[in-house]
Protein backbone atom coordinates (compact mmCIF):
# COMPACT_ATOMS: atom_id res chain seq x y z
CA UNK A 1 14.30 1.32 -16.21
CA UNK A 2 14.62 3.12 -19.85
CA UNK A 3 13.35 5.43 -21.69
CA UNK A 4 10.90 4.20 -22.92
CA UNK A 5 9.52 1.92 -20.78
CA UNK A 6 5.70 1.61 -20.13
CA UNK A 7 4.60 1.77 -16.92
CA UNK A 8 0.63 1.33 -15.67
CA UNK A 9 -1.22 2.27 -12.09
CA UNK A 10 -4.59 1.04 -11.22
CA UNK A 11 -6.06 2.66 -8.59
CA UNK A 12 -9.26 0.93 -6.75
CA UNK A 13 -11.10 3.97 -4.79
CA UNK A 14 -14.22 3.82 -3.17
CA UNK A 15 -16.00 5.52 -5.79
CA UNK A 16 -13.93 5.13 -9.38
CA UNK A 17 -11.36 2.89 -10.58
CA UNK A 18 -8.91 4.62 -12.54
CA UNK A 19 -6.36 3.09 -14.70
CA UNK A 20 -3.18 5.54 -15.78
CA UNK A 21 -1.10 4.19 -18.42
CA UNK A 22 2.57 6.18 -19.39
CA UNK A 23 6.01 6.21 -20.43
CA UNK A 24 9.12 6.78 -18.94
CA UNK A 25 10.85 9.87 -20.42
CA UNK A 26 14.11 10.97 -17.80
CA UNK A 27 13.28 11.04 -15.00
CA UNK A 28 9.27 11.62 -16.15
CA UNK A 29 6.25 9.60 -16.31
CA UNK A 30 4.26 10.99 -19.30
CA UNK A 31 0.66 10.02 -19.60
CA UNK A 32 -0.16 8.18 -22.87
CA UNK A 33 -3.29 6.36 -21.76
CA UNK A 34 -6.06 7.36 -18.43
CA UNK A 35 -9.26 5.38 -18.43
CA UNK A 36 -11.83 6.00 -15.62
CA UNK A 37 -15.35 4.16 -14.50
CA UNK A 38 -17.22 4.80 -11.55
CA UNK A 39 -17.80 2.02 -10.19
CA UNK A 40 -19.26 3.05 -6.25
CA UNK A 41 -17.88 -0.07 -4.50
CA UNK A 42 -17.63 2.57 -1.66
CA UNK A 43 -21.84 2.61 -1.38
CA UNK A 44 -21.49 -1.59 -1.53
CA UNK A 45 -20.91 -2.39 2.44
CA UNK A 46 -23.86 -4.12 3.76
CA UNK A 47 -24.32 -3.31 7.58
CA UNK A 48 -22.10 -6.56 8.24
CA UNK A 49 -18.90 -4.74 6.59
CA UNK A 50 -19.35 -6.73 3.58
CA UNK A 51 -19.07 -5.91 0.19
CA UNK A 52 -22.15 -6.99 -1.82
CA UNK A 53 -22.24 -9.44 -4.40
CA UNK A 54 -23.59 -6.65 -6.79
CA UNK A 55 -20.74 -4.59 -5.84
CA UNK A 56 -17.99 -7.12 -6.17
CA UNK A 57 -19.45 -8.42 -9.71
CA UNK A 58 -19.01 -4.14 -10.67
CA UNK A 59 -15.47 -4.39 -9.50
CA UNK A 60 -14.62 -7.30 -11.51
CA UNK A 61 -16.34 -5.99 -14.41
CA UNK A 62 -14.47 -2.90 -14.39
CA UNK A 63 -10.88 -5.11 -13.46
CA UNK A 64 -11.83 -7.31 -16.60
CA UNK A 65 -11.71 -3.98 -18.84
CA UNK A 66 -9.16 -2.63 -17.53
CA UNK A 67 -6.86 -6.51 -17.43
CA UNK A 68 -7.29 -6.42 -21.74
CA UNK A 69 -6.03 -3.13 -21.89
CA UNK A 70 -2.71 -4.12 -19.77
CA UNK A 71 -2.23 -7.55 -21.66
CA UNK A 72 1.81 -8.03 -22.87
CA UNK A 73 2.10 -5.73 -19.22
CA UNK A 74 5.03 -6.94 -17.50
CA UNK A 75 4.61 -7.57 -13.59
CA UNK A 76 7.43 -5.07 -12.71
CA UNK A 77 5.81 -2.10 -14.93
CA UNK A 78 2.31 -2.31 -13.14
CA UNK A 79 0.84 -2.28 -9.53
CA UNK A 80 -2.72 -1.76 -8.58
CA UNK A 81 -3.61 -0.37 -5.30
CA UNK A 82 -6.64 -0.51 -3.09
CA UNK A 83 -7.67 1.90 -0.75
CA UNK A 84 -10.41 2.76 2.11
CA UNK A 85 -13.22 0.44 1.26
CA UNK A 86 -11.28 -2.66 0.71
CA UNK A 87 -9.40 -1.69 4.03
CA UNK A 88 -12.79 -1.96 5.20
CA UNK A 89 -14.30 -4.79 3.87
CA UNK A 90 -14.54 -8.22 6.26
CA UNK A 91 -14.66 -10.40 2.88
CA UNK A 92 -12.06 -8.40 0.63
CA UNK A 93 -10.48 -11.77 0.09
CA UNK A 94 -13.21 -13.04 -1.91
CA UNK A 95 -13.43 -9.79 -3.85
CA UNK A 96 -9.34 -9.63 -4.35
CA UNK A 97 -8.85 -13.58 -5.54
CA UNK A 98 -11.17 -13.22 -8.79
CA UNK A 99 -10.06 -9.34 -9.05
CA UNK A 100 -6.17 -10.80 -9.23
CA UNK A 101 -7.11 -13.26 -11.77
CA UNK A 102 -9.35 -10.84 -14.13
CA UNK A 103 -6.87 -8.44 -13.84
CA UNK A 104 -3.97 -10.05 -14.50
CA UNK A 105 -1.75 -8.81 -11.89
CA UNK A 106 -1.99 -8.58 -7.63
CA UNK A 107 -3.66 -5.73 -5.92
CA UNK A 108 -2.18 -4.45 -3.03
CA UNK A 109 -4.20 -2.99 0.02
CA UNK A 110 -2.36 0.15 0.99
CA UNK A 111 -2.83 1.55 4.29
CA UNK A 112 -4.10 4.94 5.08
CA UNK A 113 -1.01 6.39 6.05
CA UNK A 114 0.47 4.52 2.74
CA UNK A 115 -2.12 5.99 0.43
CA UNK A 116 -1.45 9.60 1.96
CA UNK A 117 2.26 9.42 1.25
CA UNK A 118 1.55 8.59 -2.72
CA UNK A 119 -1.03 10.99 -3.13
CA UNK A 120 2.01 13.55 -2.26
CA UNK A 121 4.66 12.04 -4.12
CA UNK A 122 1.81 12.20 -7.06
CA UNK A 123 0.96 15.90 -6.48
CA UNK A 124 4.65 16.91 -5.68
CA UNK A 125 5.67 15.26 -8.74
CA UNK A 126 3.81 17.09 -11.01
CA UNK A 127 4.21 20.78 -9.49
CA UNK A 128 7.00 22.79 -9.81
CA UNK A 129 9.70 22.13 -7.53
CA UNK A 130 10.12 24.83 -5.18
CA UNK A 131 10.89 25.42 -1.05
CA UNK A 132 7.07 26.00 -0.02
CA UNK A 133 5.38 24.03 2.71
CA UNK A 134 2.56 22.56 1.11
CA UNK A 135 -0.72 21.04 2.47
CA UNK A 136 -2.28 18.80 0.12
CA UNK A 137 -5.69 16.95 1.15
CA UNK A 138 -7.68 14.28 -0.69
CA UNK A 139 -10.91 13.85 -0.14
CA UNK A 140 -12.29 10.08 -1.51
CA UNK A 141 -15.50 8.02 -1.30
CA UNK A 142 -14.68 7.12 2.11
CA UNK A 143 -11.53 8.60 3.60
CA UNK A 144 -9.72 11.72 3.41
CA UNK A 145 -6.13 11.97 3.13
CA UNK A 146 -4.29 14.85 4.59
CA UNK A 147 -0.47 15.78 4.11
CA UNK A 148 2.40 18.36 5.09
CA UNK A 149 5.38 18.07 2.77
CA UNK A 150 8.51 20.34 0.75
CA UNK A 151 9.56 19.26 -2.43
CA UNK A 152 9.31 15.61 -2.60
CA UNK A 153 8.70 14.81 1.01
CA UNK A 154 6.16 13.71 2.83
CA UNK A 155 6.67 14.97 6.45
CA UNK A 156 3.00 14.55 8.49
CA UNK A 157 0.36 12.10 6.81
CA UNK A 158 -2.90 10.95 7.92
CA UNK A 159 -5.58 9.29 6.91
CA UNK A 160 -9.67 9.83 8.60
CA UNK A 161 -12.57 7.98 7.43
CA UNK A 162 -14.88 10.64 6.57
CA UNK A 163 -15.30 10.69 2.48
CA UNK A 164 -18.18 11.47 -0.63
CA UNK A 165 -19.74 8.52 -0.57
CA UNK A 166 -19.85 7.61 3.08
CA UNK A 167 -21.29 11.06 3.87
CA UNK A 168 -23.83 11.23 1.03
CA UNK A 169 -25.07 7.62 1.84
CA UNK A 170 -25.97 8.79 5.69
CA UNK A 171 -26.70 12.35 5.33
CA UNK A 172 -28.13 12.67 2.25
CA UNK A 173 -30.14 9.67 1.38
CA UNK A 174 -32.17 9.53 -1.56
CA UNK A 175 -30.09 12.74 -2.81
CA UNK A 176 -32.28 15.33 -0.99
CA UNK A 177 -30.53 18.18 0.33
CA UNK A 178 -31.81 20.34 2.92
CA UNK A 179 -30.21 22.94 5.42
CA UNK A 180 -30.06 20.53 8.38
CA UNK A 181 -28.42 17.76 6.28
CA UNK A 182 -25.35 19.90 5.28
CA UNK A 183 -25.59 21.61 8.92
CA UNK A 184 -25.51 17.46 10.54
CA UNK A 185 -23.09 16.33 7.47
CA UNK A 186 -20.38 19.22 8.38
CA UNK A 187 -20.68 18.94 12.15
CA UNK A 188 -20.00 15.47 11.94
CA UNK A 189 -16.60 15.49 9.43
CA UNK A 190 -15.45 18.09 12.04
CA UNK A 191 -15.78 15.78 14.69
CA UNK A 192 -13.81 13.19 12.29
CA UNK A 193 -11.23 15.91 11.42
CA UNK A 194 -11.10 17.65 14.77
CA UNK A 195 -7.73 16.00 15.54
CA UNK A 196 -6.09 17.21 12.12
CA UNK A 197 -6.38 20.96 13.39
CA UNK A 198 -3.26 21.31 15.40
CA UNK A 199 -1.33 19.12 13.11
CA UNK A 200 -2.16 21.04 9.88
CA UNK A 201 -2.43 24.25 11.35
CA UNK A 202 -2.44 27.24 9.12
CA UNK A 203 1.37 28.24 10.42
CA UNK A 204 2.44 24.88 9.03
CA UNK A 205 2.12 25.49 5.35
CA UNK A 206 2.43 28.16 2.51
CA UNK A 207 -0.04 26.67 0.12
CA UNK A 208 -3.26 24.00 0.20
CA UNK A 209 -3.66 21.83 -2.79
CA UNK A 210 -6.42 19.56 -3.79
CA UNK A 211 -6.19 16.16 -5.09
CA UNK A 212 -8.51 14.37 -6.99
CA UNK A 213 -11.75 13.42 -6.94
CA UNK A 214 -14.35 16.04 -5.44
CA UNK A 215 -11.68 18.98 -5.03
CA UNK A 216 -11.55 18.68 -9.06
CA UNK A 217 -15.38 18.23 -9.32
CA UNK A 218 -15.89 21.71 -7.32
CA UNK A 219 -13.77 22.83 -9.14
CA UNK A 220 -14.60 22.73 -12.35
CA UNK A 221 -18.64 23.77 -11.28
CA UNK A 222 -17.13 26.97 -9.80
CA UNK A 223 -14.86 27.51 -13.30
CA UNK A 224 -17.92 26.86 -15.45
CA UNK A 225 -19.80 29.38 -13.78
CA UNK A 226 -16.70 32.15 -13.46
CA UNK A 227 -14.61 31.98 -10.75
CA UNK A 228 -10.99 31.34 -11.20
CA UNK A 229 -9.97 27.93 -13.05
CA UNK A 230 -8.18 25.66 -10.82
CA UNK A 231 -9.14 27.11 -7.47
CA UNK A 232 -11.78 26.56 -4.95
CA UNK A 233 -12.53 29.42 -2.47
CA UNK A 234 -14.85 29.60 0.04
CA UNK A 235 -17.09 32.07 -1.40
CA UNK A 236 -17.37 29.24 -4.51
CA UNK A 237 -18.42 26.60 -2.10
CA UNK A 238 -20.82 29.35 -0.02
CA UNK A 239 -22.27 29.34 -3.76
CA UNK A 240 -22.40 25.91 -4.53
CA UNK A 241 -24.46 25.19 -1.70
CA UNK A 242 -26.73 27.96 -1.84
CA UNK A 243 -27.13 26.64 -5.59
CA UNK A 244 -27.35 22.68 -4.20
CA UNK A 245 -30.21 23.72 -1.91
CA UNK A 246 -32.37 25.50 -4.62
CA UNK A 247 -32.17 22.36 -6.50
CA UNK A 248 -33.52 20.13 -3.36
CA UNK A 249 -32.16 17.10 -4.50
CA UNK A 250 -29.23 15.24 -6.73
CA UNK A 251 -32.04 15.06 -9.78
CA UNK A 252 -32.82 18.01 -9.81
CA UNK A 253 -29.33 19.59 -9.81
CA UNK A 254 -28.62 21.59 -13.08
CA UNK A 255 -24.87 22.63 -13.01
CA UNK A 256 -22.69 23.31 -15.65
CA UNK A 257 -19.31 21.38 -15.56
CA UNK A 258 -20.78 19.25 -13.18
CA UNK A 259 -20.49 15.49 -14.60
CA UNK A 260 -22.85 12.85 -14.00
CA UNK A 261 -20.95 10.08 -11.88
CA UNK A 262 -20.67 13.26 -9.43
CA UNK A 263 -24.18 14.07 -8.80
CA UNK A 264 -25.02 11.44 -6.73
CA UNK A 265 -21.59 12.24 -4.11
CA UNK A 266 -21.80 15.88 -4.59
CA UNK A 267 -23.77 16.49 -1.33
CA UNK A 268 -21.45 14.20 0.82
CA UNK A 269 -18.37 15.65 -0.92
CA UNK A 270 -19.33 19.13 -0.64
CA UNK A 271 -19.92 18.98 3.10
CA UNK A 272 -16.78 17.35 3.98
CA UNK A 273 -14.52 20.41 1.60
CA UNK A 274 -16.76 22.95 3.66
CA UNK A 275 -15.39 21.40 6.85
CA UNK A 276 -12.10 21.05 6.17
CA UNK A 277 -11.75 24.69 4.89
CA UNK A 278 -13.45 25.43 8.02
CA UNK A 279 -11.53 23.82 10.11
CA UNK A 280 -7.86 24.12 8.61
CA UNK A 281 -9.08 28.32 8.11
CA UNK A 282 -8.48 27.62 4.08
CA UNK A 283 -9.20 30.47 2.13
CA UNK A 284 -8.53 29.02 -0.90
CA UNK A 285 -7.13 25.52 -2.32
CA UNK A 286 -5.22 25.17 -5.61
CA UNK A 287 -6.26 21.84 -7.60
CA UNK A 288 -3.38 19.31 -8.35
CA UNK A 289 -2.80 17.71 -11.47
CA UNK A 290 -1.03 14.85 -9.17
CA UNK A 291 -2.90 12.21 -7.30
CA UNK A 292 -2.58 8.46 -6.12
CA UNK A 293 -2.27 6.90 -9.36
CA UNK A 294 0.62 9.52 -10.36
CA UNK A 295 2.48 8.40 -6.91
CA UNK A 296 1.97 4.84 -7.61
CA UNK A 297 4.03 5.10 -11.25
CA UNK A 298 6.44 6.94 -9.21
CA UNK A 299 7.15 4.50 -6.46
CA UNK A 300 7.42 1.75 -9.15
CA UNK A 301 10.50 3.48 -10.58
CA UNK A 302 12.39 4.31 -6.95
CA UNK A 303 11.20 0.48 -6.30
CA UNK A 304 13.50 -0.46 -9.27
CA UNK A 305 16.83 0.77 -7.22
CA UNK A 306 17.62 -0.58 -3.46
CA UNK A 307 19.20 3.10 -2.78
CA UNK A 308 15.86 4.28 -3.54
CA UNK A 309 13.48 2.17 -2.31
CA UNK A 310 11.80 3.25 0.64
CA UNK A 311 10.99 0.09 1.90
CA UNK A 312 14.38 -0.14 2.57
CA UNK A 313 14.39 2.74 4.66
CA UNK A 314 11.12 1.34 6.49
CA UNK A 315 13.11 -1.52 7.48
CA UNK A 316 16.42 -0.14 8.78
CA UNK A 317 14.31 2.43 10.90
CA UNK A 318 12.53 -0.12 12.59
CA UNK A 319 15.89 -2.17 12.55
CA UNK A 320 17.26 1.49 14.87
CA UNK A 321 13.98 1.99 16.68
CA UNK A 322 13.83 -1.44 17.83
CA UNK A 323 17.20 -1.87 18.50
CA UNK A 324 18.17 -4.52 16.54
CA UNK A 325 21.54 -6.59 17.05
CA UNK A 326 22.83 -4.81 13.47
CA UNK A 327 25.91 -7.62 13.18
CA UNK A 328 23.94 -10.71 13.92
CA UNK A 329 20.97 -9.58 11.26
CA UNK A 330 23.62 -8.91 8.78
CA UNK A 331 25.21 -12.87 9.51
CA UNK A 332 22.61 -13.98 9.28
CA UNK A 333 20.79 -11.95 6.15
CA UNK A 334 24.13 -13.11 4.22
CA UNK A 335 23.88 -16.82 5.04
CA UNK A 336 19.94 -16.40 3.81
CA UNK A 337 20.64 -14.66 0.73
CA UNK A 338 23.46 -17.27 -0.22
CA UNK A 339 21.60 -20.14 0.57
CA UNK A 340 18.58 -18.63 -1.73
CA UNK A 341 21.09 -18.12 -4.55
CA UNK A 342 21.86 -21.55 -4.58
CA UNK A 343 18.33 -23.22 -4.36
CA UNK A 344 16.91 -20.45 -6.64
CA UNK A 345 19.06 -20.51 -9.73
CA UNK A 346 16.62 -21.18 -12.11
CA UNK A 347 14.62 -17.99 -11.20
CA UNK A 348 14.96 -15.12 -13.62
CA UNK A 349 18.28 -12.99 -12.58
CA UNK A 350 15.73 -10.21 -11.90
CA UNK A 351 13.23 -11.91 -10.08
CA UNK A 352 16.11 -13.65 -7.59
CA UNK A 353 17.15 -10.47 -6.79
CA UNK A 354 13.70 -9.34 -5.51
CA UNK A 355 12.93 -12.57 -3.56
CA UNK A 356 16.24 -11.91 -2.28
CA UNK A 357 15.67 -8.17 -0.99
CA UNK A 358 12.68 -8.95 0.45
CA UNK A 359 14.28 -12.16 2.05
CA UNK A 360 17.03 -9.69 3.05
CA UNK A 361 13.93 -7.26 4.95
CA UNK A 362 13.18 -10.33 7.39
CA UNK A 363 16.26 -11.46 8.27
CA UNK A 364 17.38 -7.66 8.94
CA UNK A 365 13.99 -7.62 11.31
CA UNK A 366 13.47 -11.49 12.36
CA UNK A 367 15.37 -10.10 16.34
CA UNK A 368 12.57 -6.65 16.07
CA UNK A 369 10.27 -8.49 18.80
CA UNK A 370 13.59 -8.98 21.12
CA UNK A 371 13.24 -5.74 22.42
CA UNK A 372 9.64 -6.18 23.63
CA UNK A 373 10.63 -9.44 25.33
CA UNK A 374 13.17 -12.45 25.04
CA UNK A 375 10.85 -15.39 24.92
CA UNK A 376 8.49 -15.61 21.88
CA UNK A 377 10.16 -12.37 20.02
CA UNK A 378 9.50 -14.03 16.67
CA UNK A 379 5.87 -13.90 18.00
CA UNK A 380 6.32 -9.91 18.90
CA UNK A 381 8.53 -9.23 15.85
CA UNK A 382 5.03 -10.48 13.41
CA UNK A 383 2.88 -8.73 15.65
CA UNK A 384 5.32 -5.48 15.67
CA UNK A 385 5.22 -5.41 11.36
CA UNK A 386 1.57 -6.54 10.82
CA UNK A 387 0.70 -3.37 13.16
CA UNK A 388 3.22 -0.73 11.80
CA UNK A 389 3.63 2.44 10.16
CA UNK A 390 5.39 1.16 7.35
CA UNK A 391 5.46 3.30 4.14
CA UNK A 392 6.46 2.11 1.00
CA UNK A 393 4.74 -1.45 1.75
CA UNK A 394 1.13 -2.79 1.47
CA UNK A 395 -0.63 -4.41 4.19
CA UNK A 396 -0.46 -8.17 2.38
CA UNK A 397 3.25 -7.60 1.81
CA UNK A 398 3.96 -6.44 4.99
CA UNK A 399 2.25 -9.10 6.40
CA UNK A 400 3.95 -11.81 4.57
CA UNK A 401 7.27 -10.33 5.66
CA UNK A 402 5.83 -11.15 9.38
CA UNK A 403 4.85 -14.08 8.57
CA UNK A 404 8.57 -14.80 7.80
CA UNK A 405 9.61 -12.90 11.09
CA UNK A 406 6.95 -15.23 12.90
CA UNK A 407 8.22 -18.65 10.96
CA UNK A 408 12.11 -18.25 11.40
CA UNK A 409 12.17 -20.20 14.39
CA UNK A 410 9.91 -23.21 16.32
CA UNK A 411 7.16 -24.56 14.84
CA UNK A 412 5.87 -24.73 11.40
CA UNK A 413 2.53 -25.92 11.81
CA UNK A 414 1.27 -22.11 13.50
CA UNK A 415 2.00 -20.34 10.66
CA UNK A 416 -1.05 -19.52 8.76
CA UNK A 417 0.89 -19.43 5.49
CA UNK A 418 0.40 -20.93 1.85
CA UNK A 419 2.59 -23.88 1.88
CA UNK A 420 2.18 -23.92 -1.99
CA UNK A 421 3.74 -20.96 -2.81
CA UNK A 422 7.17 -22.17 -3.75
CA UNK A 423 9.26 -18.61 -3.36
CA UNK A 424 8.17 -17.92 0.12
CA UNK A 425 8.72 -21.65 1.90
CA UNK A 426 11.74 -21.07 -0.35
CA UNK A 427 12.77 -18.08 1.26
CA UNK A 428 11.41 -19.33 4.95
CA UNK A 429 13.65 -22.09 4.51
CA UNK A 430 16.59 -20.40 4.30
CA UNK A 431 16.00 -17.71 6.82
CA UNK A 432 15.54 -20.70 9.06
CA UNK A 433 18.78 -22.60 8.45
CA UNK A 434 20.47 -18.84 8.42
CA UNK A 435 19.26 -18.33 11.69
CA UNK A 436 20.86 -21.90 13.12
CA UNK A 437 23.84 -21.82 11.17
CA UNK A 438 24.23 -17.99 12.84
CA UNK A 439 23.39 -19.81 16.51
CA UNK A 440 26.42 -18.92 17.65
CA UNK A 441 26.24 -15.29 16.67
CA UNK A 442 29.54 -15.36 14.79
CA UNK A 443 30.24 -15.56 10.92
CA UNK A 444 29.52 -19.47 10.80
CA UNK A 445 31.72 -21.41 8.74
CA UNK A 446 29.68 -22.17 5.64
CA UNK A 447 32.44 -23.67 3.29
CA UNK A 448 31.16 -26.44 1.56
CA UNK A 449 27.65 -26.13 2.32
CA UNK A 450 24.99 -26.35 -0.10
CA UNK A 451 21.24 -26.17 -0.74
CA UNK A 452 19.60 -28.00 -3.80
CA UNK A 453 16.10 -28.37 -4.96
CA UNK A 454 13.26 -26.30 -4.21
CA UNK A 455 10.50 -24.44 -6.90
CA UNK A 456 10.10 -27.39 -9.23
CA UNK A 457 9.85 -29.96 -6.84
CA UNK A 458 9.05 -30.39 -2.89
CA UNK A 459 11.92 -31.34 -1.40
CA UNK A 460 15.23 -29.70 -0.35
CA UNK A 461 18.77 -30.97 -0.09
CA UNK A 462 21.39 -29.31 2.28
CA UNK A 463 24.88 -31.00 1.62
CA UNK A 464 28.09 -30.34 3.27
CA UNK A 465 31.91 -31.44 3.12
CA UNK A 466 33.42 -34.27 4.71
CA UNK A 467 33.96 -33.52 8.33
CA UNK A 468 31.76 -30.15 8.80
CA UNK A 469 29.16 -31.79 11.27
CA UNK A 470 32.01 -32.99 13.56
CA UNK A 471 33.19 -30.39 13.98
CA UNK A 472 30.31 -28.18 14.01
CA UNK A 473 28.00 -30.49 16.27
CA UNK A 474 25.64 -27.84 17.89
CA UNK A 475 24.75 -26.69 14.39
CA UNK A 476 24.48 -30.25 13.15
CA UNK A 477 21.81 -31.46 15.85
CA UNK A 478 19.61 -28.41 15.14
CA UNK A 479 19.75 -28.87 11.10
CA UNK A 480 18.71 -32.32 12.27
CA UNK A 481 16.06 -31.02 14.08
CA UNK A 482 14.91 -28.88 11.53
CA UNK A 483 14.12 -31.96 9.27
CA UNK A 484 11.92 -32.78 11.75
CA UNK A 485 9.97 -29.71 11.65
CA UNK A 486 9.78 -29.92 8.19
CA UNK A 487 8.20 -33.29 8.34
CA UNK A 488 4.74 -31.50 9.47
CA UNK A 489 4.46 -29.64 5.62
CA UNK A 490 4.47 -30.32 2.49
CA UNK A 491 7.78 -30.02 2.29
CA UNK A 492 10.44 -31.83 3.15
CA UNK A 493 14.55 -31.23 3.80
CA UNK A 494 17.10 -34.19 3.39
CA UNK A 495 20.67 -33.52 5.05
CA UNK A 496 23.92 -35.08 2.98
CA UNK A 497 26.83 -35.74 4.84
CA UNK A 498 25.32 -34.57 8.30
């Protein structure tokens, strides 16, 4: 990308959406635009795991705001994430659909994990570089993201569902505060957070930063009433809650600095920052100027670059962990890419190259369920990527690389895939007639072949030279076959001259 460039993040937390609009400047993302509503989808989960109408129709509101501002946008300078309460949500579908379409652009569900490593990469980014260990927690409407990193990298992330809005919701309803709610609300986010103790254990780190939300909400209390800006200590928060039970309750809380889409969280947040100083033996926590958003702008720009991309990285570890045959994925991801040059032509030179990378992902992963068993491994491979720890991808597009994984081979008819959307039957197609042409597992000879159609109409053309099915007949039968099995879709594939 150039100078110059604009680049957007939406962010979808439990409590606010949060829109961060800036421009590339070397190397630097520098803010030019940050809008901000609460909109509390966190407190809009019926007892069914449902979001609410009322809460979806807030959501969408806010989305619909947000969409005009990022109008002339391109797709490759934006992404919007979600985070803990549409991981949670049975019917997120019907909330995401109309969201995409107000919006203007997809939303991708991040994983925990996922969300921890870009809250680091958006704290890291804007501190200082320097060799400390740093600790760097997030605590959201309903999760709370804990990381160990130096420099730039992430090295330990996790993610527990313990967060503001959750814990104010079931310990203090109505906003009433008492000495047994905060006693109940702590003992219970230890329990949640008892597991992070020997993996963020005070030896482990130099420094402990706060990220967003309610560590900048304490914060800035405890700085409008004299302690140090920037830093929460535990005498400030043995303070604020000696000042939140005076008050008795959320309405009757008079704080300076303390902002009014807080006041209703405050108690849950509070109780949660209490345990985890407790816990983690925190004496004091820095606030970052980083958070999720910040990451998210960041990961757009290493997305830009294969060399960067850590979703490249994602895939050749799993590629070493599951011991992938590395020669026949890299026939057989050369025969797919080819074959998707040629049917995809008309696609924009820099969209064909990311249909192609991604294309690239499955066919360097479509053997990853081999090593579980021989017999159904495209079965294992899908079930391998829609359960792993994949950073740099989103759950939807790590799912639709399984669903690739799972369709490469046998029968169309079991995937549970949108046969309308052109790219990816495009790009299932060719993995498939990679994968036969590859049978063999040796470079397969390819001269002469070529695939037509595709994108602007439903049907696809594989033609080859005078002579190639003699004397390939193995490979000819199954392309045969493969019509066949293209017969149950939408779709259809016509051979010429085989």
């Amino acid at each position: 990308m150039q100078n110059g460039t604009r680049l957007a993040a939406v962010d979808l937390g439990s409590n606010s959406f949060r829109l961060e609009i800036g421009r590339l400047d070397h190397g630097r993302i520098l803010r030019t635009e940050y809008l901000k509503e609460t909109v509390r989808q966190g407190n809009g989960l019926d007892g069914d795991g449902n979001l609410t109408p009322e809460a979806m129709q807030r959501g969408w509101d806010c989305l619909a705001r947000f969409g005009e501002r990022l109008a002339g946008f391109k797709k490759r300078e934006i992404r919007a994430v979600a985070t803990q309460t549409l991981r949670e949500a049975r019917n997120r579908d019907e909330f995401l659909i109309p969201a995409h379409q107000v919006l203007g652009f997809p939303i991708d569900v991040i994983s925990g994990r996922e969300e921890a490593r870009l809250i680091y990469q958006g704290v890291a980014h804007m501190l200082p570089q320097s060799d400390e260990q740093r600790l760097v927690i997030d605590i959201g409407g309903r999760s709370t993201e804990m990381i160990l990193g130096k420099g730039l990298d992430a090295l330990t992330m996790e993610s527990y569902q313990v967060g503001s809005v959750a814990w104010s919701m079931k310990y203090f309803p109505n906003g009433q505060f008492s000495a047994s709610a905060f006693e109940a609300a702590e003992v219970a986010a230890k329990a949640v957070l008892d597991e992070a103790v020997s993996l963020y254990r005070p030896s482990r780190w130099d420094m402990a930063y706060g990220s967003s939300g309610t560590v900048g909400a304490v914060s800035e209390v405890l700085s409008a009433a004299g302690w140090p800006p920037g830093l929460v200590t535990r005498d400030g928060l043995d303070w604020l809650l000696d000042r939140l039970l005076k008050a008795q309750s959320a309405d009757r809380l008079k704080l300076d600095g303390m902002k009014e889409d807080r006041r209703a969280v405050i108690g849950g947040g509070v109780s949660v920052l209490r345990a985890t100083f407790e816990l983690l033996a925190i004496e004091h926590m820095q606030v970052a100027q980083g958070a999720l958003r910040h990451g998210v702008l960041y990961d757009l720009l290493d997305r830009e670059q294969d060399t960067t991309d850590l979703r490249s990285t994602t895939v050749q570890r799993l590629a070493r962990k599951f011991d992938v045959d590395a020669a026949q994925a890299q026939r057989v991801s050369k025969i797919a890419r080819t074959l998707f040059q040629q049917a995809g032509s008309n696609l924009p030179p820099a969209e064909l190259a990311r249909f192609q990378r991604k294309l690239d992902w499955a066919a360097q992963l479509h053997e990853i369920g081999s090593h579980i068993s021989h017999s159904d491994y495209h079965k294992h491979g899908a079930y391998i990527l829609d359960n792993a720890d994949a950073p740099g991808f989103a759950l939807p597009e790590l799912h639709r690389l399984g669903l690739l994984v799972l369709g490469h081979r046998g029968k169309l008819r079991k995937l549970e895939a949108d046969f309308n959307d052109e790219v990816f039957v495009q790009q299932l197609l060719c993995l498939r007639l990679a994968v036969i042409l590859c049978h063999a597992r040796r470079d397969p000879d390819t001269k002469g072949l070529q695939l037509e159609g595709g994108l602007d109409r439903q049907r696809f053309v594989l033609k080859s030279r005078t002579g190639w099915a003699g004397t390939y007949p193995q490979s000819a039968y199954l392309l045969r076959e493969e019509v066949l099995a293209w017969q149950k879709t939408p779709w259809a594939l016509q051979l010429v001259g085989i």
